[in-house]
C-alpha atoms as a PDB file:
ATOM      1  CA  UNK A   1     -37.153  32.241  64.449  1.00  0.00           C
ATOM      2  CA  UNK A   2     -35.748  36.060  64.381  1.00  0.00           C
ATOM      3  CA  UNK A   3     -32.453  34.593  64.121  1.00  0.00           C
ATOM      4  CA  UNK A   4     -33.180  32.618  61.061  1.00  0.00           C
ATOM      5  CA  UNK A   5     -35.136  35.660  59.736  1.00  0.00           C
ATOM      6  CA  UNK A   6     -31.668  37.750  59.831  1.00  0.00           C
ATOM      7  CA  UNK A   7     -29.865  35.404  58.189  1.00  0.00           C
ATOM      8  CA  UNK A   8     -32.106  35.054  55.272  1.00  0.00           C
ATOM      9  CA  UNK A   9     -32.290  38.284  55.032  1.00  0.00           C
ATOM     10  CA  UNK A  10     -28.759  38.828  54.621  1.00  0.00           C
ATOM     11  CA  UNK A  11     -27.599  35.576  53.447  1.00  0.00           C
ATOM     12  CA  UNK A  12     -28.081  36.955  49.545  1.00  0.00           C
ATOM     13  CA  UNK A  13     -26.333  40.583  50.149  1.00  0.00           C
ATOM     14  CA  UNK A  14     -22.689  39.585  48.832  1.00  0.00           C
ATOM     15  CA  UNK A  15     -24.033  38.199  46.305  1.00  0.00           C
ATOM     16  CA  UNK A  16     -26.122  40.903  44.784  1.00  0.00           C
ATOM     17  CA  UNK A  17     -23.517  43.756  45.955  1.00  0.00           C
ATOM     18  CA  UNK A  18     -20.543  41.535  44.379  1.00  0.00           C
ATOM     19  CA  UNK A  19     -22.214  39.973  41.367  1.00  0.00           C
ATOM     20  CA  UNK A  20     -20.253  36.909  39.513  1.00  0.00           C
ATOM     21  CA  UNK A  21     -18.036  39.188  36.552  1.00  0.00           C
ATOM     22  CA  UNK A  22     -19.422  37.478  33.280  1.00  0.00           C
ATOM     23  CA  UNK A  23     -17.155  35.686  31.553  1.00  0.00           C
ATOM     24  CA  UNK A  24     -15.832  37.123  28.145  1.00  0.00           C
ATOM     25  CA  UNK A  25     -17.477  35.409  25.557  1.00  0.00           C
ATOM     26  CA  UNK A  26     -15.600  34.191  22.523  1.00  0.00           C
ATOM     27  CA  UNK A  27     -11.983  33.317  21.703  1.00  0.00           C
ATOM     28  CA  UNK A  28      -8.835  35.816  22.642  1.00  0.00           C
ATOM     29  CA  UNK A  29      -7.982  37.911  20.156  1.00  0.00           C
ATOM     30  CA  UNK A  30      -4.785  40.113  19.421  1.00  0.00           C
ATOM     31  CA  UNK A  31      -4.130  42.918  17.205  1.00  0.00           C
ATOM     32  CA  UNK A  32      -0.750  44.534  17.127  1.00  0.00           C
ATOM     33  CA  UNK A  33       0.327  47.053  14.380  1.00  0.00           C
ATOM     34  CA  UNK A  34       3.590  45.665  12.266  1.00  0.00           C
ATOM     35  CA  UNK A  35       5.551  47.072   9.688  1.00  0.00           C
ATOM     36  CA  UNK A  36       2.863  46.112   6.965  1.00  0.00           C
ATOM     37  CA  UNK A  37      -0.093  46.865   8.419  1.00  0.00           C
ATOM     38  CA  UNK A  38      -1.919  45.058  10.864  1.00  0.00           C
ATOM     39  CA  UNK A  39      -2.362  41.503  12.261  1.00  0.00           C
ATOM     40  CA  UNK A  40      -5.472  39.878  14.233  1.00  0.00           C
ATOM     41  CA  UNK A  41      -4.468  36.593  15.872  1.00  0.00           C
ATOM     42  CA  UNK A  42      -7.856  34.721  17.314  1.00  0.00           C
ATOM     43  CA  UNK A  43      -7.289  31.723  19.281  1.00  0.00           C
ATOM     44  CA  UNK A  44      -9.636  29.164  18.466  1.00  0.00           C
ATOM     45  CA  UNK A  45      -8.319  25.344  19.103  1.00  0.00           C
ATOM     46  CA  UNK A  46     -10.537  22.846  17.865  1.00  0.00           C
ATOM     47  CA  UNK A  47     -11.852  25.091  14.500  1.00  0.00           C
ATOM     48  CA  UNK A  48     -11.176  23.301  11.406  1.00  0.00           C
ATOM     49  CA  UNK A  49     -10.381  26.159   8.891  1.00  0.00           C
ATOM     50  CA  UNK A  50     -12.847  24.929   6.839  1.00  0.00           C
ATOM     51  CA  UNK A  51     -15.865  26.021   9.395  1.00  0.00           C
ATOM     52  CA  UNK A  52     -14.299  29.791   9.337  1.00  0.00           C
ATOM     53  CA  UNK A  53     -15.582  32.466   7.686  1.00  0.00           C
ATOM     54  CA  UNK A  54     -13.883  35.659   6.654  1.00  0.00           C
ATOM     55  CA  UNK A  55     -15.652  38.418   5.094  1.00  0.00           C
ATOM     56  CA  UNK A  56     -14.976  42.328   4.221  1.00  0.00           C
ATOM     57  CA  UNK A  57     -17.866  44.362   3.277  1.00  0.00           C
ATOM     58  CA  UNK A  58     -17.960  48.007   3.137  1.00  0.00           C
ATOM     59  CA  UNK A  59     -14.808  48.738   5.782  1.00  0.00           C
ATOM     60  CA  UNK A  60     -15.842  45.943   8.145  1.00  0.00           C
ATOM     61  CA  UNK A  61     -13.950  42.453   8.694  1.00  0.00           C
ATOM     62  CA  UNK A  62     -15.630  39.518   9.891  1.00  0.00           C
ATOM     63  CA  UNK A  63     -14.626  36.798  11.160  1.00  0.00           C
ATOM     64  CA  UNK A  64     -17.190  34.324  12.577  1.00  0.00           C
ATOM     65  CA  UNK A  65     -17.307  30.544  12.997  1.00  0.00           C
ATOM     66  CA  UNK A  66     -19.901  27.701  14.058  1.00  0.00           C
ATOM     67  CA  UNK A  67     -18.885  24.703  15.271  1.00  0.00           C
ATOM     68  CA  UNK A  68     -21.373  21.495  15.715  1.00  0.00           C
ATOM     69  CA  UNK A  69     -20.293  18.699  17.875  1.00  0.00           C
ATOM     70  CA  UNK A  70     -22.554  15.752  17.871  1.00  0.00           C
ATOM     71  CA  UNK A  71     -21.910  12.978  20.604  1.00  0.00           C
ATOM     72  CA  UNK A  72     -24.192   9.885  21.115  1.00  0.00           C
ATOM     73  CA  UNK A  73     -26.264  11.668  23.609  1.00  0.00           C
ATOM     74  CA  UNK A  74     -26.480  15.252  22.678  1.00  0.00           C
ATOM     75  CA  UNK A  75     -25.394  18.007  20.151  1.00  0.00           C
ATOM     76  CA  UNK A  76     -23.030  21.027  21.273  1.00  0.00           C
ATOM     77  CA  UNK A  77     -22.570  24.218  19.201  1.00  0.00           C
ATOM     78  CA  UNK A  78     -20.495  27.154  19.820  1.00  0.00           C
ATOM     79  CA  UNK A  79     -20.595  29.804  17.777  1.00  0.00           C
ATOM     80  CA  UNK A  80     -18.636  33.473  17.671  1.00  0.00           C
ATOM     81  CA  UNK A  81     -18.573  36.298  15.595  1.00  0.00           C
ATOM     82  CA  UNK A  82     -16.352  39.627  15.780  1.00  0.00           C
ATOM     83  CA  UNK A  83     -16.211  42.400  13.740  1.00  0.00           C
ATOM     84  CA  UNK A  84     -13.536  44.886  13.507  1.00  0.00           C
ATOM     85  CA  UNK A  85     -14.212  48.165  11.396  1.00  0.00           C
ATOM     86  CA  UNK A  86     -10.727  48.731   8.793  1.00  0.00           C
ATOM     87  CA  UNK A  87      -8.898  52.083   9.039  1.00  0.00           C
ATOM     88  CA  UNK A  88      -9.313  53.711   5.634  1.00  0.00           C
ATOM     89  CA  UNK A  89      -5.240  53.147   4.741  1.00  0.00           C
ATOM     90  CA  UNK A  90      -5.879  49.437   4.680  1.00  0.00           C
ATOM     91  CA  UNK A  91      -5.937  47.320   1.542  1.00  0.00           C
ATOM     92  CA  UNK A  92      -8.841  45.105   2.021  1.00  0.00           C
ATOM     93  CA  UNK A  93      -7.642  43.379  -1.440  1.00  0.00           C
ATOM     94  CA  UNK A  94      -4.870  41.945  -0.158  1.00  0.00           C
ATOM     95  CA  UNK A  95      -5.792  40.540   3.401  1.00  0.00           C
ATOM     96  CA  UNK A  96      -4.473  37.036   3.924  1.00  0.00           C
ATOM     97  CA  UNK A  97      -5.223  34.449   6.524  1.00  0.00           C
ATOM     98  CA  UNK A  98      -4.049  31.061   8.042  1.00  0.00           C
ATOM     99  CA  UNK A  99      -4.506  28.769  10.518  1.00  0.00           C
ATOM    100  CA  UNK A 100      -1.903  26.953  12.339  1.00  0.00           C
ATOM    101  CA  UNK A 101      -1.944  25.633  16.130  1.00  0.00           C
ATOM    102  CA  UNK A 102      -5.303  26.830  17.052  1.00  0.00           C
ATOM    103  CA  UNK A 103      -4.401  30.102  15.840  1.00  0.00           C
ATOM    104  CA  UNK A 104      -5.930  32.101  13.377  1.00  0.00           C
ATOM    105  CA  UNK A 105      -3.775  35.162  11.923  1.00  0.00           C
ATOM    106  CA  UNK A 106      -4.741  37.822   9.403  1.00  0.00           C
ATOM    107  CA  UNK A 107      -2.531  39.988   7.491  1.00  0.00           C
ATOM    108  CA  UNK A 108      -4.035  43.181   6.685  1.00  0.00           C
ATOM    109  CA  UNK A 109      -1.822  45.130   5.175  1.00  0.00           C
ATOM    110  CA  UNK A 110      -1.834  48.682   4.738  1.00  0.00           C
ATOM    111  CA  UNK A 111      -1.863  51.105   1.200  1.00  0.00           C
ATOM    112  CA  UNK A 112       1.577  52.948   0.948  1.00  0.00           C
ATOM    113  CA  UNK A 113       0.481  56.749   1.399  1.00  0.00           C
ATOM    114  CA  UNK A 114       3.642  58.145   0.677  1.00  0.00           C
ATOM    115  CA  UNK A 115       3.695  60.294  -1.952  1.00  0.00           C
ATOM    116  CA  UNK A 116       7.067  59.944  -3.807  1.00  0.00           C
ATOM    117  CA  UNK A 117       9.133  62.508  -4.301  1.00  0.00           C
ATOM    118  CA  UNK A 118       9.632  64.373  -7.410  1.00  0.00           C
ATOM    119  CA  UNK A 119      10.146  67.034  -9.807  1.00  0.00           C
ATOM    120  CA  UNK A 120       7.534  69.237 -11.041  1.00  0.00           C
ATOM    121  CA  UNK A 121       7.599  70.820 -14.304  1.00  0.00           C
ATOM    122  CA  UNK A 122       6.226  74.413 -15.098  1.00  0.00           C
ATOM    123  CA  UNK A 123       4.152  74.750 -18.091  1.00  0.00           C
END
């Protein structure tokens, strides 16, 4: 019985010591800097465009989506939302998005900041 008491003792230990790592939740994302501005690919296969929502509000992007599967015997839903917050050169205006693949891209482009160059006249 000692023996059996040892082993459940210790039977657990790896376990608790090396826990499972959780599983990122939500689709991949991407975001690489381009000549423009910026672009955020998501991967999300299965999405119709239609059940994805994009939003901007005071410097923060949105993108969230939830998705309702109904089979004869159950529902499933899977849902995600990410926000990223938009550097202050970025032209929320004038962000674009599309879907192709499984892939959702936005363009966020960024304001020119260069201040031309010219001529200043003395008064």
């Amino acid at each position: 019985m000692s023996g059996l008491s040892i082993w459940g003792d210790t039977f657990f230990d790896g376990l608790i010591a090396n826990p499972i790592p959780a599983r990122a939740s939500g689709p991949k994302t991407n975001v690489k800097t381009t000549k423009e501005g910026y672009e955020v690919s998501l991967v999300v296969p299965g999405v119709n465009k239609e059940d994805i929502n994009i939003n901007v509000e005071k410097g923060t992007m949105t993108v969230s989506y939830k998705k309702t599967k109904e089979t004869w015997t159950s529902f499933a839903t899977r849902s995600f939302t990410k926000s990223w917050t938009l550097p202050e050169n970025t032209d929320p205006e004038f962000i674009t998005a599309k879907s192709e693949n499984g892939i959702l891209t936005l363009s966020v482009p960024t304001k020119d900041t260069a201040v031309p160059a010219r001529t200043i006249a003395i008064q």
